[in-house]
PDB file of N, CA and C in Angstrom:
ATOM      1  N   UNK A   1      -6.536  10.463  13.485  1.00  0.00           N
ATOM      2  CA  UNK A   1      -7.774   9.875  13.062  1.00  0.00           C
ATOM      3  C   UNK A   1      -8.088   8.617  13.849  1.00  0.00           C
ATOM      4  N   UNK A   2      -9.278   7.953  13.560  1.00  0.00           N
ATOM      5  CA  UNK A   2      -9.124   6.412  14.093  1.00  0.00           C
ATOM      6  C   UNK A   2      -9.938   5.949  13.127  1.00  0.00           C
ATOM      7  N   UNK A   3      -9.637   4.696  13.449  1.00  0.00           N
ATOM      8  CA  UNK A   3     -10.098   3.012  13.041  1.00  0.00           C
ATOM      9  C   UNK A   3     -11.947   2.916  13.026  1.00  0.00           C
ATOM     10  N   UNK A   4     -12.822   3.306  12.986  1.00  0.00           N
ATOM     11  CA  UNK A   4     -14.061   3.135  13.369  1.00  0.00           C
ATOM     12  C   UNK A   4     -15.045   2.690  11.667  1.00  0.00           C
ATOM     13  N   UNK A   5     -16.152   1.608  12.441  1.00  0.00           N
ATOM     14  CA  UNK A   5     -16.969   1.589  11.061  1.00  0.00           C
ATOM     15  C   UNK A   5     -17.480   2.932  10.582  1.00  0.00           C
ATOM     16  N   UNK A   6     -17.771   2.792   9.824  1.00  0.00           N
ATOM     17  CA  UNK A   6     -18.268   4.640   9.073  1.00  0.00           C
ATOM     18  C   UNK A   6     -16.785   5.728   8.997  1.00  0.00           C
ATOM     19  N   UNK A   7     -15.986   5.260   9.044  1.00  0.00           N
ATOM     20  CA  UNK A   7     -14.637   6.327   8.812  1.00  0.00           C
ATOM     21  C   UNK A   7     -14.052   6.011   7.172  1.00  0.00           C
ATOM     22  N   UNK A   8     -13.565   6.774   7.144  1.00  0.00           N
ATOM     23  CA  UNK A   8     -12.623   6.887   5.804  1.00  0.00           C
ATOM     24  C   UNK A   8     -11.273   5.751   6.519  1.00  0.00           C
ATOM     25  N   UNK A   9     -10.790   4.793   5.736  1.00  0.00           N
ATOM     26  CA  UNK A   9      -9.236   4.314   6.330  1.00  0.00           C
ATOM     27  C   UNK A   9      -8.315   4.038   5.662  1.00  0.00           C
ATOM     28  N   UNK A  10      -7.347   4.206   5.351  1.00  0.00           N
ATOM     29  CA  UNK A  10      -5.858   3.557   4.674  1.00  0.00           C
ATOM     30  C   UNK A  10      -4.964   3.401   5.429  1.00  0.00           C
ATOM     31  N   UNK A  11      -5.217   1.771   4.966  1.00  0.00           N
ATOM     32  CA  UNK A  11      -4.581   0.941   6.037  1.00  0.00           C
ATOM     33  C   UNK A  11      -3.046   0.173   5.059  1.00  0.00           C
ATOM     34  N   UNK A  12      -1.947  -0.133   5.976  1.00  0.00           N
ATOM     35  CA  UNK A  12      -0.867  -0.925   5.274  1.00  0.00           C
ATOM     36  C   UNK A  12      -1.035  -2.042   5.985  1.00  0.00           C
ATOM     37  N   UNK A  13      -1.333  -3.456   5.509  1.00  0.00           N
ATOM     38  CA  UNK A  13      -1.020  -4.490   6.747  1.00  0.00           C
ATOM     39  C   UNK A  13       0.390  -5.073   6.018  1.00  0.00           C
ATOM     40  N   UNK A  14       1.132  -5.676   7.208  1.00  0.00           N
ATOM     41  CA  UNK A  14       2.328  -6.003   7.086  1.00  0.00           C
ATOM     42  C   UNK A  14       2.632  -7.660   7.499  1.00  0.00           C
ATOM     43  N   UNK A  15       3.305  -8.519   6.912  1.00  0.00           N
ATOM     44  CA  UNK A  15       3.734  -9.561   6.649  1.00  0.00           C
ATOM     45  C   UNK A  15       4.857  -9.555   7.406  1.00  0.00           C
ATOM     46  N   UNK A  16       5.427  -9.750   9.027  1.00  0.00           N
ATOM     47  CA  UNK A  16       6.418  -9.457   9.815  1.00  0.00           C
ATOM     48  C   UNK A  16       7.736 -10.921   9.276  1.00  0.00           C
ATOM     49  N   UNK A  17       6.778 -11.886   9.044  1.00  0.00           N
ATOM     50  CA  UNK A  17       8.012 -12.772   8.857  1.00  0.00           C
ATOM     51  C   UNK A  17       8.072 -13.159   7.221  1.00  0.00           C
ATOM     52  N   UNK A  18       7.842 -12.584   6.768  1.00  0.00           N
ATOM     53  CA  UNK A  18       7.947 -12.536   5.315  1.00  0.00           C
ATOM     54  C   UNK A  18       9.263 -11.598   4.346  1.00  0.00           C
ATOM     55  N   UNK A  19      10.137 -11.586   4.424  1.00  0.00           N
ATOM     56  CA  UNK A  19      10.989 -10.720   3.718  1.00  0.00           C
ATOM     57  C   UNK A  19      10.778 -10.412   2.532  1.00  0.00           C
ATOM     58  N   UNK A  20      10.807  -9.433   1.989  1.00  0.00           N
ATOM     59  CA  UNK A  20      10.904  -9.060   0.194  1.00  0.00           C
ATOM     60  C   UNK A  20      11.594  -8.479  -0.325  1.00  0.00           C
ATOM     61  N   UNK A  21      12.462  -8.721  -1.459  1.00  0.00           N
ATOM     62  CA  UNK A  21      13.158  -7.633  -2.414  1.00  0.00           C
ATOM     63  C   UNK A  21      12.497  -6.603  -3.236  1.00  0.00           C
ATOM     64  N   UNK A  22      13.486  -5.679  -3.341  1.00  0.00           N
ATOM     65  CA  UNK A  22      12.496  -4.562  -4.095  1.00  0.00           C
ATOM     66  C   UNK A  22      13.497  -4.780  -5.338  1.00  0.00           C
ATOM     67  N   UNK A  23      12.841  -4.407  -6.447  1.00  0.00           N
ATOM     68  CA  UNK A  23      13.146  -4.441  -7.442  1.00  0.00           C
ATOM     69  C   UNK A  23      12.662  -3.464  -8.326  1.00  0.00           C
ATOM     70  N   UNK A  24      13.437  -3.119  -9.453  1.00  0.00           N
ATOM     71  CA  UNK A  24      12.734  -1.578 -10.674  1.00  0.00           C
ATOM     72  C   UNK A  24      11.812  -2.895 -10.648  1.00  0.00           C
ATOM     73  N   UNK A  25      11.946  -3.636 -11.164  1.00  0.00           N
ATOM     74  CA  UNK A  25      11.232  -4.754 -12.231  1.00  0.00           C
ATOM     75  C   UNK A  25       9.912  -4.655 -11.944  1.00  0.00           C
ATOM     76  N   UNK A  26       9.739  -4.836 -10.649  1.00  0.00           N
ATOM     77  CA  UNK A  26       8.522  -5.053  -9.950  1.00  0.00           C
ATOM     78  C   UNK A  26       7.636  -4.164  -9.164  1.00  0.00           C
ATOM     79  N   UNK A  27       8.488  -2.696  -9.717  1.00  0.00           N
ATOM     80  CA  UNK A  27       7.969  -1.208  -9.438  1.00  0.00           C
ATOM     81  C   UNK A  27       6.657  -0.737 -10.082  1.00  0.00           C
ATOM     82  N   UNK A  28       5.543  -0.238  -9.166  1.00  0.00           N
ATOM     83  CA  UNK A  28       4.548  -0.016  -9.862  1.00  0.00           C
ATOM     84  C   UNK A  28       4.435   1.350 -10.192  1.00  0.00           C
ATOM     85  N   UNK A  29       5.661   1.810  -9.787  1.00  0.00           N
ATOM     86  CA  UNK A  29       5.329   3.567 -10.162  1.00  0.00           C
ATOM     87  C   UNK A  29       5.369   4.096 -11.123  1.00  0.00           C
ATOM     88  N   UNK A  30       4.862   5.456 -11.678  1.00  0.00           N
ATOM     89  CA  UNK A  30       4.326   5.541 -12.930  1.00  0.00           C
ATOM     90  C   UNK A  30       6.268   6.110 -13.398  1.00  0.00           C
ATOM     91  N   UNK A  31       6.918   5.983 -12.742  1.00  0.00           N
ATOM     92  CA  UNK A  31       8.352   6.451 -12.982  1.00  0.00           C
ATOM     93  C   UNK A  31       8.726   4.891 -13.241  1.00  0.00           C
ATOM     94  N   UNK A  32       8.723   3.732 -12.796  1.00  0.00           N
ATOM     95  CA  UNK A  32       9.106   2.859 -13.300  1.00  0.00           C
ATOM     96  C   UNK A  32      10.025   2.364 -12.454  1.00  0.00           C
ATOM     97  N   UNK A  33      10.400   2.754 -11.419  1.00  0.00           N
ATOM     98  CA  UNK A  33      11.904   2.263 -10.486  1.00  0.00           C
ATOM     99  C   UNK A  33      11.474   3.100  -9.192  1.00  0.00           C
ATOM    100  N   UNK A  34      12.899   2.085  -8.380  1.00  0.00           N
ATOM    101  CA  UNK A  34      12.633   2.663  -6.781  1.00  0.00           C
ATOM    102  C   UNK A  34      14.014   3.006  -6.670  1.00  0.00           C
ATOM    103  N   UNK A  35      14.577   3.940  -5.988  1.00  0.00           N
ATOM    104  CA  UNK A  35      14.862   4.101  -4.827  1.00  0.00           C
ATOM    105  C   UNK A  35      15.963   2.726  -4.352  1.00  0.00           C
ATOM    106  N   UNK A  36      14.898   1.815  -4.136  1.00  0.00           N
ATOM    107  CA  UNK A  36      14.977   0.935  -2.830  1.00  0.00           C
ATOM    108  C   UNK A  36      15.420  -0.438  -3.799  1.00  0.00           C
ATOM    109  N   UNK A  37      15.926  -0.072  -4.908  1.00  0.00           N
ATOM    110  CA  UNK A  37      15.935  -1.615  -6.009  1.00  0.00           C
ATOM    111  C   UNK A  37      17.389  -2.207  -5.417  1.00  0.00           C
ATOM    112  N   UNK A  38      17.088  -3.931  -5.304  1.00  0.00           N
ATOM    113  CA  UNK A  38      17.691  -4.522  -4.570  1.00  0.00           C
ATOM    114  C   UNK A  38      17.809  -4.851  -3.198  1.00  0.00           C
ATOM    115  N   UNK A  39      17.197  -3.557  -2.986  1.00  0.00           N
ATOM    116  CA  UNK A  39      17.177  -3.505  -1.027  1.00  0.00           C
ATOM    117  C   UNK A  39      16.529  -4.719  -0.690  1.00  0.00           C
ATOM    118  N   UNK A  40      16.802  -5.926   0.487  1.00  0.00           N
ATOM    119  CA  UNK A  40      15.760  -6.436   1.415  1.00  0.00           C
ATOM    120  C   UNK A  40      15.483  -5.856   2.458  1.00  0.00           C
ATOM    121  N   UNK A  41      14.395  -6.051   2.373  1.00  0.00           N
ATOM    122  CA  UNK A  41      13.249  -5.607   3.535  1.00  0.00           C
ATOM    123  C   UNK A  41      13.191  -6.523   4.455  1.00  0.00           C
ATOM    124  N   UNK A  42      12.982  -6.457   5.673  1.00  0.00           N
ATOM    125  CA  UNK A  42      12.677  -7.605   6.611  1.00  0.00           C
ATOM    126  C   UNK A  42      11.337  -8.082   6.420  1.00  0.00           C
ATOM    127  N   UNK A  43      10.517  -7.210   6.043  1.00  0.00           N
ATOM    128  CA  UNK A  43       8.933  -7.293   6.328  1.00  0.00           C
ATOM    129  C   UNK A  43       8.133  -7.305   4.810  1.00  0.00           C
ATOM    130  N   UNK A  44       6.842  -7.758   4.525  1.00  0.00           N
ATOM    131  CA  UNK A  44       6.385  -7.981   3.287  1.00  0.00           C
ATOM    132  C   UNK A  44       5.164  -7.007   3.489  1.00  0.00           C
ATOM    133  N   UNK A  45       4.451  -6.138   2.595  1.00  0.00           N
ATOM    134  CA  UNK A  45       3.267  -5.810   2.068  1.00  0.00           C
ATOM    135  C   UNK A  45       2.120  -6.972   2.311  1.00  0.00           C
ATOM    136  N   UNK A  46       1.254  -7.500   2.935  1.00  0.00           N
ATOM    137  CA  UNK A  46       0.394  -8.121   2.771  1.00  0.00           C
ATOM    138  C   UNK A  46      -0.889  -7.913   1.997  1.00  0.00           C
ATOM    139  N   UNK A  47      -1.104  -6.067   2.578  1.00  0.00           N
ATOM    140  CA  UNK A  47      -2.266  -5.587   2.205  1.00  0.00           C
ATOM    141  C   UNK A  47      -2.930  -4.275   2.410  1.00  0.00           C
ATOM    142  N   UNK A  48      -3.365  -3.955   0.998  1.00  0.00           N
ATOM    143  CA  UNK A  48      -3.325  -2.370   1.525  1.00  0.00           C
ATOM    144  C   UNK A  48      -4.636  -2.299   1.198  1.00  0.00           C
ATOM    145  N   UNK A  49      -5.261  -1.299   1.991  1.00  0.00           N
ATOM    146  CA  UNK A  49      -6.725  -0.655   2.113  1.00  0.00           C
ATOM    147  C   UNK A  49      -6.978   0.797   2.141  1.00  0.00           C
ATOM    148  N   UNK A  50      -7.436   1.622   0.981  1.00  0.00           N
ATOM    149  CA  UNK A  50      -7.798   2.707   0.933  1.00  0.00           C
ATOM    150  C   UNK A  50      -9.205   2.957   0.846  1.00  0.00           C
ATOM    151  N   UNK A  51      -9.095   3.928   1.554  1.00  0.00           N
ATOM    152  CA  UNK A  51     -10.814   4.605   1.936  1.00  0.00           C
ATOM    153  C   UNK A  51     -11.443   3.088   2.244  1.00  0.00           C
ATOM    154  N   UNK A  52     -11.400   1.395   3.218  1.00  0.00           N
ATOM    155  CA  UNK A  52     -12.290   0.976   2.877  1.00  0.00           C
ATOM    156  C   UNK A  52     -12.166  -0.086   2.163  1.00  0.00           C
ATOM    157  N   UNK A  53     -11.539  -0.154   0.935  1.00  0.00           N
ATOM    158  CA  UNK A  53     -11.569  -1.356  -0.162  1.00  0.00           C
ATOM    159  C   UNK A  53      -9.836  -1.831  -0.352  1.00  0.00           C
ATOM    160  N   UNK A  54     -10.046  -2.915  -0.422  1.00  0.00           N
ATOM    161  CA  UNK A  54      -8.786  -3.187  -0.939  1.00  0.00           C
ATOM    162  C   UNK A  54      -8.233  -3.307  -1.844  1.00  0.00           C
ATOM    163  N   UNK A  55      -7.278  -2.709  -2.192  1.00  0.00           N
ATOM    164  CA  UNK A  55      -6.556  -2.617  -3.352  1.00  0.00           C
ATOM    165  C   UNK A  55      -5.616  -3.569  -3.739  1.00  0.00           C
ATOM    166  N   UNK A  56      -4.570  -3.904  -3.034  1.00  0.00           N
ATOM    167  CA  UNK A  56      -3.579  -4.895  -3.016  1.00  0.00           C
ATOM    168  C   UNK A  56      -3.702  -5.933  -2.120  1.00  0.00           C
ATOM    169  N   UNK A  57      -3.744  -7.271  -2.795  1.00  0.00           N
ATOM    170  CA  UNK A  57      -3.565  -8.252  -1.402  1.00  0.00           C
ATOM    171  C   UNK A  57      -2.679  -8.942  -2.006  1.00  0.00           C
ATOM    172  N   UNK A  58      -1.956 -10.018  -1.220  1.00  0.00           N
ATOM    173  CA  UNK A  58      -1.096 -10.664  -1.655  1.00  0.00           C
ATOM    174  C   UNK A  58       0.113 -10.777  -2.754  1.00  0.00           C
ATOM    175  N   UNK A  59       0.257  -9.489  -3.177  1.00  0.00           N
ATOM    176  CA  UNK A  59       1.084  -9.252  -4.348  1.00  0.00           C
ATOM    177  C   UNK A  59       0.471  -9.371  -5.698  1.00  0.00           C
ATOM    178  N   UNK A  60      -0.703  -9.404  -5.837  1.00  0.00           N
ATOM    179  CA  UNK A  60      -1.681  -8.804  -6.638  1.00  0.00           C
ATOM    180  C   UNK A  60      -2.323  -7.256  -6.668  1.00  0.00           C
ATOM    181  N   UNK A  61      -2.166  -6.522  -7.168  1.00  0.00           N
ATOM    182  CA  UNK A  61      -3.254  -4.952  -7.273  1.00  0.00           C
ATOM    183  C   UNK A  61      -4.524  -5.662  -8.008  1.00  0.00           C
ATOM    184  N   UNK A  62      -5.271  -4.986  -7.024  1.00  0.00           N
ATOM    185  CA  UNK A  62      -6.803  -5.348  -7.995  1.00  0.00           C
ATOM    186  C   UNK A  62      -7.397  -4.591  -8.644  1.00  0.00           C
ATOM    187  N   UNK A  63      -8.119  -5.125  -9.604  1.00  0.00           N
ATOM    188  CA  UNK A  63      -8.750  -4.242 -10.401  1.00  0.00           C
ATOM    189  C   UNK A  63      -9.269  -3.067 -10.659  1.00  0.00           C
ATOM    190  N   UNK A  64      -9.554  -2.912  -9.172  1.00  0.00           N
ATOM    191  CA  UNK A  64     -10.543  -1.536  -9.055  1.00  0.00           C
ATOM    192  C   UNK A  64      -9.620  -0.402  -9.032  1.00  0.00           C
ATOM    193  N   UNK A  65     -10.336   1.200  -9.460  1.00  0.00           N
ATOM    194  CA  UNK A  65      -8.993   1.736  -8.926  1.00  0.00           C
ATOM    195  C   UNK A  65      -9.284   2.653  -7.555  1.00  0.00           C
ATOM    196  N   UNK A  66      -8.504   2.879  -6.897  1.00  0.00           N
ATOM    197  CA  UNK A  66      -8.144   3.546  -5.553  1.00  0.00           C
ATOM    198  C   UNK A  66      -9.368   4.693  -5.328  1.00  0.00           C
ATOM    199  N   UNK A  67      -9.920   4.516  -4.492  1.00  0.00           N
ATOM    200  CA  UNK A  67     -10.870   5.752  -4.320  1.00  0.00           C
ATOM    201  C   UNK A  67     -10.260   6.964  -3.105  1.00  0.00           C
ATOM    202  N   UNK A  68      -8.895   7.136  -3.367  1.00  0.00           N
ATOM    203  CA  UNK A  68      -8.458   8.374  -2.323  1.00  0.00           C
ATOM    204  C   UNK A  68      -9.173   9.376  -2.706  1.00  0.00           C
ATOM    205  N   UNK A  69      -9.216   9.846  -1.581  1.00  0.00           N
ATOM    206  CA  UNK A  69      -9.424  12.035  -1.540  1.00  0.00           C
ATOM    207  C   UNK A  69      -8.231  12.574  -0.798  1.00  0.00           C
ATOM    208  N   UNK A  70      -8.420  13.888  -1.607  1.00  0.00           N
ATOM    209  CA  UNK A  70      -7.664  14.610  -0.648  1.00  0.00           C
ATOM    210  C   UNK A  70      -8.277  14.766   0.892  1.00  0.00           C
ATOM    211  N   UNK A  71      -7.123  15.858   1.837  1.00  0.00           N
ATOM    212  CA  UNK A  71      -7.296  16.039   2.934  1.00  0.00           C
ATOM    213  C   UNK A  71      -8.005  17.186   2.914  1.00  0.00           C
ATOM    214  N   UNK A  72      -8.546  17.388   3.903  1.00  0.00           N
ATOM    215  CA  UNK A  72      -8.978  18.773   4.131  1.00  0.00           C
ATOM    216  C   UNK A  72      -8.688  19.484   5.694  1.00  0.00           C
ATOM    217  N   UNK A  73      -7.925  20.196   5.878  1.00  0.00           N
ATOM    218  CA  UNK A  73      -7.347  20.676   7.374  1.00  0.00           C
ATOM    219  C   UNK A  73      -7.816  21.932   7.524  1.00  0.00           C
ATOM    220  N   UNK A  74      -8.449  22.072   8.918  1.00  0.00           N
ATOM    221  CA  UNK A  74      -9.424  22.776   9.206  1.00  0.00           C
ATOM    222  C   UNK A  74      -8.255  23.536  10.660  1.00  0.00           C
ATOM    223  N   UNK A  75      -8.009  24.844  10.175  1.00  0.00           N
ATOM    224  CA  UNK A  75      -7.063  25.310  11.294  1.00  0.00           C
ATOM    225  C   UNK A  75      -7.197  26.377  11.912  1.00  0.00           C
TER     226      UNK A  75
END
């Protein structure tokens, strides 16, 4: 895909000198835990963008909710 105004985008931006722990605690999944609890990360979440809007910045989720779609593959 690409980057262009008028596109659909989900984007991760990343925090390179920022480290973070993962934690259940601080798991937003509808399961409640990671995987990854305890792990450090070198790198932090800054900010995520689906379709367009942002959802997460700074270790806040915002209000709105996520406007994904599915894919559609044309083969």
């Amino acid at each position: 895909g690409y980057i262009r105004e008028g596109y659909w985008a989900d984007l991760v931006l990343l925090d390179l000198e920022q480290p973070s722990l993962a934690s259940n605690a601080s798991c937003l999944a509808k399961c409640g835990w990671t995987p990854y609890d305890a792990y450090n990360f070198r790198s932090r979440i800054a900010t995520t963008i689906v379709n367009g809007e942002i959802v997460w910045h700074e270790g806040k989720l915002l209000e709105r909710s996520p406007l994904g779609q599915a894919l559609d593959f044309k083969r």
